[in-house]
N, C-alpha and C. Protein backbone atom coordinates (compact mmCIF):
# COMPACT_ATOMS: atom_id res chain seq x y z
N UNK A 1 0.84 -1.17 0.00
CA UNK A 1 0.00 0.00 0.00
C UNK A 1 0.89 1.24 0.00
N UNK A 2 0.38 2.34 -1.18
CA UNK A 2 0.91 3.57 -1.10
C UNK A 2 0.60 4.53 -0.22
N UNK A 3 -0.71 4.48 -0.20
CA UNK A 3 -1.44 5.44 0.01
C UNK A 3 -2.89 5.32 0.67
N UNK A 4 -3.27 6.40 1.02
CA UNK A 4 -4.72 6.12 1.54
C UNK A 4 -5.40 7.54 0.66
N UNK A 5 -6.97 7.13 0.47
CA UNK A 5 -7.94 8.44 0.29
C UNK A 5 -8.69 7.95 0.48
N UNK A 6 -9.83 9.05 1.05
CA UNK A 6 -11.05 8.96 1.51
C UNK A 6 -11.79 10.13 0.87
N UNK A 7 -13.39 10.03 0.81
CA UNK A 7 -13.84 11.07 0.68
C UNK A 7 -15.44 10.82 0.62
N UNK A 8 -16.51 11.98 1.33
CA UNK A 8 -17.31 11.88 1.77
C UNK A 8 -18.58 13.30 1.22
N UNK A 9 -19.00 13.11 2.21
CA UNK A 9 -20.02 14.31 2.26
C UNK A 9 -19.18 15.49 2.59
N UNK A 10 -19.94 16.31 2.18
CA UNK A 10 -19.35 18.34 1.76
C UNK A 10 -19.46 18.72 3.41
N UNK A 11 -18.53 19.99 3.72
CA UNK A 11 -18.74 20.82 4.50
C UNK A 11 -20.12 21.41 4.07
N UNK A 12 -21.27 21.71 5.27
CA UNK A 12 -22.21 22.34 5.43
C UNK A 12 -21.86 23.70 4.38
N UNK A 13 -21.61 24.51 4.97
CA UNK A 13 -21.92 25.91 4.88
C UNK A 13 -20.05 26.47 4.60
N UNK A 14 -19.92 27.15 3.60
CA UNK A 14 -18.33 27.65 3.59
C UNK A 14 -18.03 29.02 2.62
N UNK A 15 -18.19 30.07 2.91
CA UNK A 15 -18.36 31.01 2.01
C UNK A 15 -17.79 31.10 0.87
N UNK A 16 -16.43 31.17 0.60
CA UNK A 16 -15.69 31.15 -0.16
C UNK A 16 -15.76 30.11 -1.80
N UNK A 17 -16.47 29.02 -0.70
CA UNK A 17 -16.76 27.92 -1.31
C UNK A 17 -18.46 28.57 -2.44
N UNK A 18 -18.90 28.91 -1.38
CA UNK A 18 -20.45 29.36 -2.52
C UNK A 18 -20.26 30.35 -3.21
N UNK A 19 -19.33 31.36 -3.12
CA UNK A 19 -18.75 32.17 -3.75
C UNK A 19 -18.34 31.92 -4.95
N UNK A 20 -17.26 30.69 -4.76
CA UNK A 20 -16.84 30.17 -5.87
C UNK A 20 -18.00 30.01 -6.88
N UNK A 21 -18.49 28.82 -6.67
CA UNK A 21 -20.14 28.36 -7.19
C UNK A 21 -20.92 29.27 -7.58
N UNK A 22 -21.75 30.39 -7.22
CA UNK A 22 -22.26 31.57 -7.34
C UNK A 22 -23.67 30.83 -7.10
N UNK A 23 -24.28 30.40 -6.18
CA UNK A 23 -25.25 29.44 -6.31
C UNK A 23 -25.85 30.33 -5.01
N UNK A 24 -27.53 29.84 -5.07
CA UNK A 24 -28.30 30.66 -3.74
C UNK A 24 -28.59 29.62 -2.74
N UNK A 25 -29.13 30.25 -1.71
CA UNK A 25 -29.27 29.47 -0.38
C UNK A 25 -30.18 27.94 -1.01
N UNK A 26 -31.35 28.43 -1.66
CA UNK A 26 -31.76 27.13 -1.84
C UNK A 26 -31.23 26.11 -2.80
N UNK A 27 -30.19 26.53 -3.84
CA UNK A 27 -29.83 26.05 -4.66
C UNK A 27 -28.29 25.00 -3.98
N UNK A 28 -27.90 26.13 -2.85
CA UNK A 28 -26.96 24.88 -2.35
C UNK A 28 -27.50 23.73 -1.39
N UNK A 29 -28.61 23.94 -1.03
CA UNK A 29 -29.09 23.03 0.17
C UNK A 29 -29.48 21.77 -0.88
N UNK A 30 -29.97 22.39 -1.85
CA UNK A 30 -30.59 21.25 -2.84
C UNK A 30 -29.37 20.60 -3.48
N UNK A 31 -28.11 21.35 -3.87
CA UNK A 31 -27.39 20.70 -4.73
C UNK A 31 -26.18 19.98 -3.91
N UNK A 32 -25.81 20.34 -2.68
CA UNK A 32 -24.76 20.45 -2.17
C UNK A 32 -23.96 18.59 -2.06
N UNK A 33 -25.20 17.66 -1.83
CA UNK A 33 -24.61 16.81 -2.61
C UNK A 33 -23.92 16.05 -3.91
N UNK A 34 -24.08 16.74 -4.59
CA UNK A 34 -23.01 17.01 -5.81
C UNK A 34 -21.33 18.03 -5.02
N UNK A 35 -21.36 17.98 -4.50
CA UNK A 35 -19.88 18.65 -3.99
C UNK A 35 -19.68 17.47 -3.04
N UNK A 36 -18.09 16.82 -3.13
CA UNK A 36 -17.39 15.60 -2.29
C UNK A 36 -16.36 15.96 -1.57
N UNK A 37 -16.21 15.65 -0.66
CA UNK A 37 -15.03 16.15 -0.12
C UNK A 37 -14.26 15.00 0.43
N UNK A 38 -12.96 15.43 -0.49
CA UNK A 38 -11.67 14.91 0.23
C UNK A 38 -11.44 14.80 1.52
N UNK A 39 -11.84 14.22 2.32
CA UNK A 39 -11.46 13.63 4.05
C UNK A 39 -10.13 13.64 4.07
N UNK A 40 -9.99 12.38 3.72
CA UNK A 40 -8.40 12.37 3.83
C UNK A 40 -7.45 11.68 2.84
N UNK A 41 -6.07 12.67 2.91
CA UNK A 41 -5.16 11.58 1.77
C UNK A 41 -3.97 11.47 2.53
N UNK A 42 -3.41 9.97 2.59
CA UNK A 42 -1.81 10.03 3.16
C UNK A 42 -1.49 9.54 2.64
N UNK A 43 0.01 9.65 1.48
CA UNK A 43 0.99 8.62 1.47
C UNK A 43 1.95 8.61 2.83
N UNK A 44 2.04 7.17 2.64
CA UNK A 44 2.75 6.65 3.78
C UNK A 44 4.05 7.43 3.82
N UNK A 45 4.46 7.57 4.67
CA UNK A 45 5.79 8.46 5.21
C UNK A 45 7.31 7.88 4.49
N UNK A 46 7.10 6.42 4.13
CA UNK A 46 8.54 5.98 4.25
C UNK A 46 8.86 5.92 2.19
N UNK A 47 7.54 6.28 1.97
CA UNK A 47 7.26 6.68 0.10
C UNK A 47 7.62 7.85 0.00
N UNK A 48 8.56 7.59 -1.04
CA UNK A 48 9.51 8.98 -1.47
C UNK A 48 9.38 8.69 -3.32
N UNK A 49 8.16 9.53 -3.89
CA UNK A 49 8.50 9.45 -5.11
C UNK A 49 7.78 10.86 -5.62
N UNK A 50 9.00 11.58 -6.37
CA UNK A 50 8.13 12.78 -6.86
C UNK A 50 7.56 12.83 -7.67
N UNK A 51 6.25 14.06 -7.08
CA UNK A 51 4.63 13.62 -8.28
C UNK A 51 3.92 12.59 -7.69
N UNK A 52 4.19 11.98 -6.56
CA UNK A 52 3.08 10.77 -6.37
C UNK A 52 1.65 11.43 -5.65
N UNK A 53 2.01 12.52 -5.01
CA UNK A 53 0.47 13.02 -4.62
C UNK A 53 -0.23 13.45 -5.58
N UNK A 54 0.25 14.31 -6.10
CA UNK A 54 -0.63 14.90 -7.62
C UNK A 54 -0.73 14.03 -8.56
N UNK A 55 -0.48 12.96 -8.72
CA UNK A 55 -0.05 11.98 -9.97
C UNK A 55 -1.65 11.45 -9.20
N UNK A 56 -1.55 11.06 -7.82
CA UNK A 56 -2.85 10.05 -7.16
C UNK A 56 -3.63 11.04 -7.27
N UNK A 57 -3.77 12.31 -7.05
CA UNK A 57 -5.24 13.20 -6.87
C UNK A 57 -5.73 13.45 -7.99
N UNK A 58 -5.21 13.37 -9.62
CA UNK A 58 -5.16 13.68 -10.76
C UNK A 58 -6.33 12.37 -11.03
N UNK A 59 -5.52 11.42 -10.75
CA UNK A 59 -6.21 9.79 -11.22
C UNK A 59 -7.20 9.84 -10.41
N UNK A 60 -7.59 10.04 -8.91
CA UNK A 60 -8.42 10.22 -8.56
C UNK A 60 -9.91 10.45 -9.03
N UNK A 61 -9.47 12.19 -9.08
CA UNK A 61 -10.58 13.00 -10.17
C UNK A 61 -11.32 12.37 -11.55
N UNK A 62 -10.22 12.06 -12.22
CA UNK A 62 -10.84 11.50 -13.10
C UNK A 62 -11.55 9.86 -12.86
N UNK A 63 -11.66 9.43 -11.89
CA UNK A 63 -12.05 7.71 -11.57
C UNK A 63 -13.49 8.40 -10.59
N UNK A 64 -12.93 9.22 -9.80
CA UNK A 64 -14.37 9.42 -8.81
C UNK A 64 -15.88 9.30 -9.42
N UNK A 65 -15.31 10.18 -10.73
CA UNK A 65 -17.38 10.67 -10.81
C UNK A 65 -17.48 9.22 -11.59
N UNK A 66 -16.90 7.95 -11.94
CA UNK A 66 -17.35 7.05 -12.66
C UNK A 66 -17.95 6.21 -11.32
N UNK A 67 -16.72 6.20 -10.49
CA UNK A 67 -17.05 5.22 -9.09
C UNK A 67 -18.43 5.97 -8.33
N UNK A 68 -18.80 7.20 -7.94
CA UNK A 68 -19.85 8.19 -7.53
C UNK A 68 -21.10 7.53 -8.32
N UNK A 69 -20.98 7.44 -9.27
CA UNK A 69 -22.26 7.23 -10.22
C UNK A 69 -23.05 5.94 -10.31
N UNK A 70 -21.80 4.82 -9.93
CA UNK A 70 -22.10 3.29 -9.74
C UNK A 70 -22.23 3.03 -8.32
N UNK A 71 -21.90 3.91 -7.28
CA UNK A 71 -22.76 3.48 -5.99
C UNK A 71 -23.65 4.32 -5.20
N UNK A 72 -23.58 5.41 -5.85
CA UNK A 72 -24.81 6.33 -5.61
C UNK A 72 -25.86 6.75 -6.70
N UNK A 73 -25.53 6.69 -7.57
CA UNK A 73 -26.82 6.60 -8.79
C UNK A 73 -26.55 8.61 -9.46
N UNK A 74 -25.49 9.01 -8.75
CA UNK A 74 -25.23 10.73 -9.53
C UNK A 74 -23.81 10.70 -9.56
N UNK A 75 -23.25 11.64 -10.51
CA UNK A 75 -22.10 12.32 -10.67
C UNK A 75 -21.63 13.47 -9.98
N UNK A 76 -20.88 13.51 -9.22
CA UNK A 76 -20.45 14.84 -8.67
C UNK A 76 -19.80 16.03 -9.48
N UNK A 77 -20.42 17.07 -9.29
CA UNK A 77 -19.77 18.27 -10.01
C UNK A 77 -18.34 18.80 -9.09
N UNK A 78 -18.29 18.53 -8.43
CA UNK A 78 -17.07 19.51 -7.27
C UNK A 78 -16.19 18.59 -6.52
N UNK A 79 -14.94 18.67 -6.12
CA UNK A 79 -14.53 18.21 -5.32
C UNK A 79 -13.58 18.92 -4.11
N UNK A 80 -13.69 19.17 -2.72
CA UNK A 80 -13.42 19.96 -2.01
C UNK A 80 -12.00 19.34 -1.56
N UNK A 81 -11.29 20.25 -0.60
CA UNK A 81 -10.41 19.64 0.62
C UNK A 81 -9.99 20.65 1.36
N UNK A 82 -10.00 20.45 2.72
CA UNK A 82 -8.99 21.57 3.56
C UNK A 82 -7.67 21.08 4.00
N UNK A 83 -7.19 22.01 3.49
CA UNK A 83 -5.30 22.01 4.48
C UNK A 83 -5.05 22.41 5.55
N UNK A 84 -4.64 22.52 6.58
CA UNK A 84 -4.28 23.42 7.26
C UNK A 84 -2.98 23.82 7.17
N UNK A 85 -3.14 25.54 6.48
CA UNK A 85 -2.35 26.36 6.13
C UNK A 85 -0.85 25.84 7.31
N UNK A 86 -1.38 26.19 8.49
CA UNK A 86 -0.14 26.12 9.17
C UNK A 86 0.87 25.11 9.32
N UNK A 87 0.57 24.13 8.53
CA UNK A 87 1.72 22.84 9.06
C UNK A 87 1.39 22.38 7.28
N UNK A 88 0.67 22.94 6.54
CA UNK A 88 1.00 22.16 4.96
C UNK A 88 0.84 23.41 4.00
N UNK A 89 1.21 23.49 2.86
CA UNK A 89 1.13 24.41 1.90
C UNK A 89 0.16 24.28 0.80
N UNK A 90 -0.25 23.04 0.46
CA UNK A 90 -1.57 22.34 0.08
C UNK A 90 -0.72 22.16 -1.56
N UNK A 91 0.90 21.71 -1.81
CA UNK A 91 1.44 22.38 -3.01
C UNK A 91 0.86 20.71 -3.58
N UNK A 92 0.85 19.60 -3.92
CA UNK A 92 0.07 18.78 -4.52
C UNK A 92 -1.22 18.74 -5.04
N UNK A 93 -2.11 19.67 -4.20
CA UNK A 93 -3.53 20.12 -4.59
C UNK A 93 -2.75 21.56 -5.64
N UNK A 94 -1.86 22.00 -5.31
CA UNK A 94 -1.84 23.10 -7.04
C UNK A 94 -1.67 22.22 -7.94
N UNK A 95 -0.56 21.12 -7.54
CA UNK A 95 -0.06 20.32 -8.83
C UNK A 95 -0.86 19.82 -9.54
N UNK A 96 -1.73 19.64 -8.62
CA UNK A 96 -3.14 18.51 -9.52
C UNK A 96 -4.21 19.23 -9.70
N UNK A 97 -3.78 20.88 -10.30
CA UNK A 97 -4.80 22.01 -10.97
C UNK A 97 -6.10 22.02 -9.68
N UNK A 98 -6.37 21.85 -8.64
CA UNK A 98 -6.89 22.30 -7.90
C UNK A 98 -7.21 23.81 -7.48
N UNK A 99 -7.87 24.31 -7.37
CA UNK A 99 -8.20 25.67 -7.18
C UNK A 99 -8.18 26.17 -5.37
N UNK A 100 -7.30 26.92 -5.30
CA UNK A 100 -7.49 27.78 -3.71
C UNK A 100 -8.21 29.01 -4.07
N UNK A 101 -9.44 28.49 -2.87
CA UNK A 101 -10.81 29.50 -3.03
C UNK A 101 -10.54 30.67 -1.92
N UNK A 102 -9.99 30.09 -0.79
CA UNK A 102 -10.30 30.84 0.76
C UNK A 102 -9.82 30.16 1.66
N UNK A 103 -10.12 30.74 2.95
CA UNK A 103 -9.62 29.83 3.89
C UNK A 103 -11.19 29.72 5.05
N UNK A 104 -11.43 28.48 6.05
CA UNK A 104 -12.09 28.16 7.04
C UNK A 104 -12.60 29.51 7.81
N UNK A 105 -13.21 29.61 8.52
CA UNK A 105 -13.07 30.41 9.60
C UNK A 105 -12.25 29.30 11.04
N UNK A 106 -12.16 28.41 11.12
CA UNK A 106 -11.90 27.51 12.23
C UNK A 106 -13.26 26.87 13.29
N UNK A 107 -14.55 27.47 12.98
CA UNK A 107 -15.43 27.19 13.64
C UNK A 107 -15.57 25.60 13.67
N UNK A 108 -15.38 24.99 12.51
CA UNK A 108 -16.06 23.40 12.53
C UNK A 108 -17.25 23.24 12.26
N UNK A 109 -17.91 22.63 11.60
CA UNK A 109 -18.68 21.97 10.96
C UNK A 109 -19.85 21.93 11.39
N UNK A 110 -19.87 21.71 12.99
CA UNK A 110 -21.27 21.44 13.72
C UNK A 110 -21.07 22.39 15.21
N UNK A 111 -20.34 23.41 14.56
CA UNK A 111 -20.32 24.38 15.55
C UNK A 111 -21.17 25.52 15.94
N UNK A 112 -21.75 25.56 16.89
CA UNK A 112 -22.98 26.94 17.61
C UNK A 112 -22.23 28.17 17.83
N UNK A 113 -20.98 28.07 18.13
CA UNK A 113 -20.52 29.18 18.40
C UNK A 113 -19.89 30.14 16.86
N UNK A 114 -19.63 31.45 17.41
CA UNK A 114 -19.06 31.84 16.34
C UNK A 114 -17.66 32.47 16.67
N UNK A 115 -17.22 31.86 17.17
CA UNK A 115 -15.40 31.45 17.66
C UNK A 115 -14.75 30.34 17.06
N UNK A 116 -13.30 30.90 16.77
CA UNK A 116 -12.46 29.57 16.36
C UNK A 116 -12.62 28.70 17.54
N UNK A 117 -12.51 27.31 17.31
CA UNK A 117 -12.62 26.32 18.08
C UNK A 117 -11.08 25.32 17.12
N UNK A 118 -11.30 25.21 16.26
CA UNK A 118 -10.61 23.89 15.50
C UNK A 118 -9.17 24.97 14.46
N UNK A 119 -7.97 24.55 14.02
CA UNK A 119 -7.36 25.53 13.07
C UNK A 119 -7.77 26.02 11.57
N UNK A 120 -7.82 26.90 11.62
CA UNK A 120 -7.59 27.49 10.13
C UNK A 120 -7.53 26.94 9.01
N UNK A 121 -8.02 26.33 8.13
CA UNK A 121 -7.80 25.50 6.87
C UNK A 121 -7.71 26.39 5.79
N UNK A 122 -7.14 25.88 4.62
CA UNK A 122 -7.15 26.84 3.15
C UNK A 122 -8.06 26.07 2.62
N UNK A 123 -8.98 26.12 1.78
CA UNK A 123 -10.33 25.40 0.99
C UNK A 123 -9.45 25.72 -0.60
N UNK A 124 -9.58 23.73 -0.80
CA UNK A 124 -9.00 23.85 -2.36
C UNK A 124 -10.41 22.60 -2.81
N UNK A 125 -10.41 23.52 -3.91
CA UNK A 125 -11.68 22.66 -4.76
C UNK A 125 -10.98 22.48 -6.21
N UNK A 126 -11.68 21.41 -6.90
CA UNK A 126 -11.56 20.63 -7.87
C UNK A 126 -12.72 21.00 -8.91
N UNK A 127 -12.94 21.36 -9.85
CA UNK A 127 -14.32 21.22 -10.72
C UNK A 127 -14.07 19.70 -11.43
N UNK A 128 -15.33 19.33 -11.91
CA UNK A 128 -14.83 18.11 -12.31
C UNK A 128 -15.59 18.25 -13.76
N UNK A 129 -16.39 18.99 -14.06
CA UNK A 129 -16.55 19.21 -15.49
C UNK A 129 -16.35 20.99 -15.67
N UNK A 130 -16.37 21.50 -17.02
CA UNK A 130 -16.54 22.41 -17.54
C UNK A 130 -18.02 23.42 -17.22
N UNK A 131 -18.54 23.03 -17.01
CA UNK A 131 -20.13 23.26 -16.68
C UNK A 131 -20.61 23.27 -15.42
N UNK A 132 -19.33 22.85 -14.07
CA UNK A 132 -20.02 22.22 -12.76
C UNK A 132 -20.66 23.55 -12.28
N UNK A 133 -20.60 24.77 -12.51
CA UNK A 133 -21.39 26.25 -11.82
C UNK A 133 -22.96 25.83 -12.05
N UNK A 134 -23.29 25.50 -13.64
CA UNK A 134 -24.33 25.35 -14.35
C UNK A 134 -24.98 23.84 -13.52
N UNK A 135 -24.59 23.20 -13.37
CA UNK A 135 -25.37 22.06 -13.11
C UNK A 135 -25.53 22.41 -11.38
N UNK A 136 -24.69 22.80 -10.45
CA UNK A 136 -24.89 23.12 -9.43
C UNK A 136 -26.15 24.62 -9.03
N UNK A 137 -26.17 25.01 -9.72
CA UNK A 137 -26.87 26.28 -9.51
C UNK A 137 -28.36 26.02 -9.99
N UNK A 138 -28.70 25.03 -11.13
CA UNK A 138 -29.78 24.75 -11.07
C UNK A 138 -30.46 24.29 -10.50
């Protein structure tokens, strides 16, 4: 094993992120499952090959919306991830044409308050077609 990825359901609510999109309140509540998010990716520590993150997030992208479609019955338009700025630079998500939208506020996901609680993330998204604004916004 090289590597690990995961990936799941979208952050709730992320400005930068709907920004991107240009989509309205009801249009993201309705669409927002079409946006996936990257949980998590590790290559293992003792793998030393350059290009292997972007080489895997590249192949990724293009395999997801086939695998998305055969066990959930839709294609995803978007694909998300957070870094945290302070301990990563997110430079594999440039390599693999990923887009930096913004950064977190630090609140978390299922947070009441409106205080950092959790660190700072940078939000890098993926489009996965030419059209994903258009199919998300409808």
């Amino acid at each position: 094993m090289l590597a690990c990825v995961s990936f799941g359901a979208s952050a709730w609510k992320l400005k930068a992120r709907e920004q991107f999109i240009g989509w309205s309140e009801p249009q993201r509540q309705r669409n927002l499952p079409f946006v996936v998010n990257n949980a998590r990716f590790l290559i293992l520590p003792w793998i030393a090959s350059k290009g292997l993150a972007s080489t895997i997030l590249s192949r990724v992208a293009r395999q997801l919306p086939q695998d998305w479609l055969h066990r959930y019955g839709f294609r995803p338009g978007l694909l998300e991830t957070f870094v945290e700025y302070e301990r990563h630079r997110g430079t594999c998500y440039k390599a693999a044409n990923w887009i930096h939208v913004g950064r977190t506020t630090g609140r978390g996901k299922k947070s009441t308050s409106r205080r950092q609680c959790i660190p700072v993330k940078d939000i890098w998204l993926y489009p996965l077609h030419k059209n994903f604004a258009s199919v998300l916004c409808r």
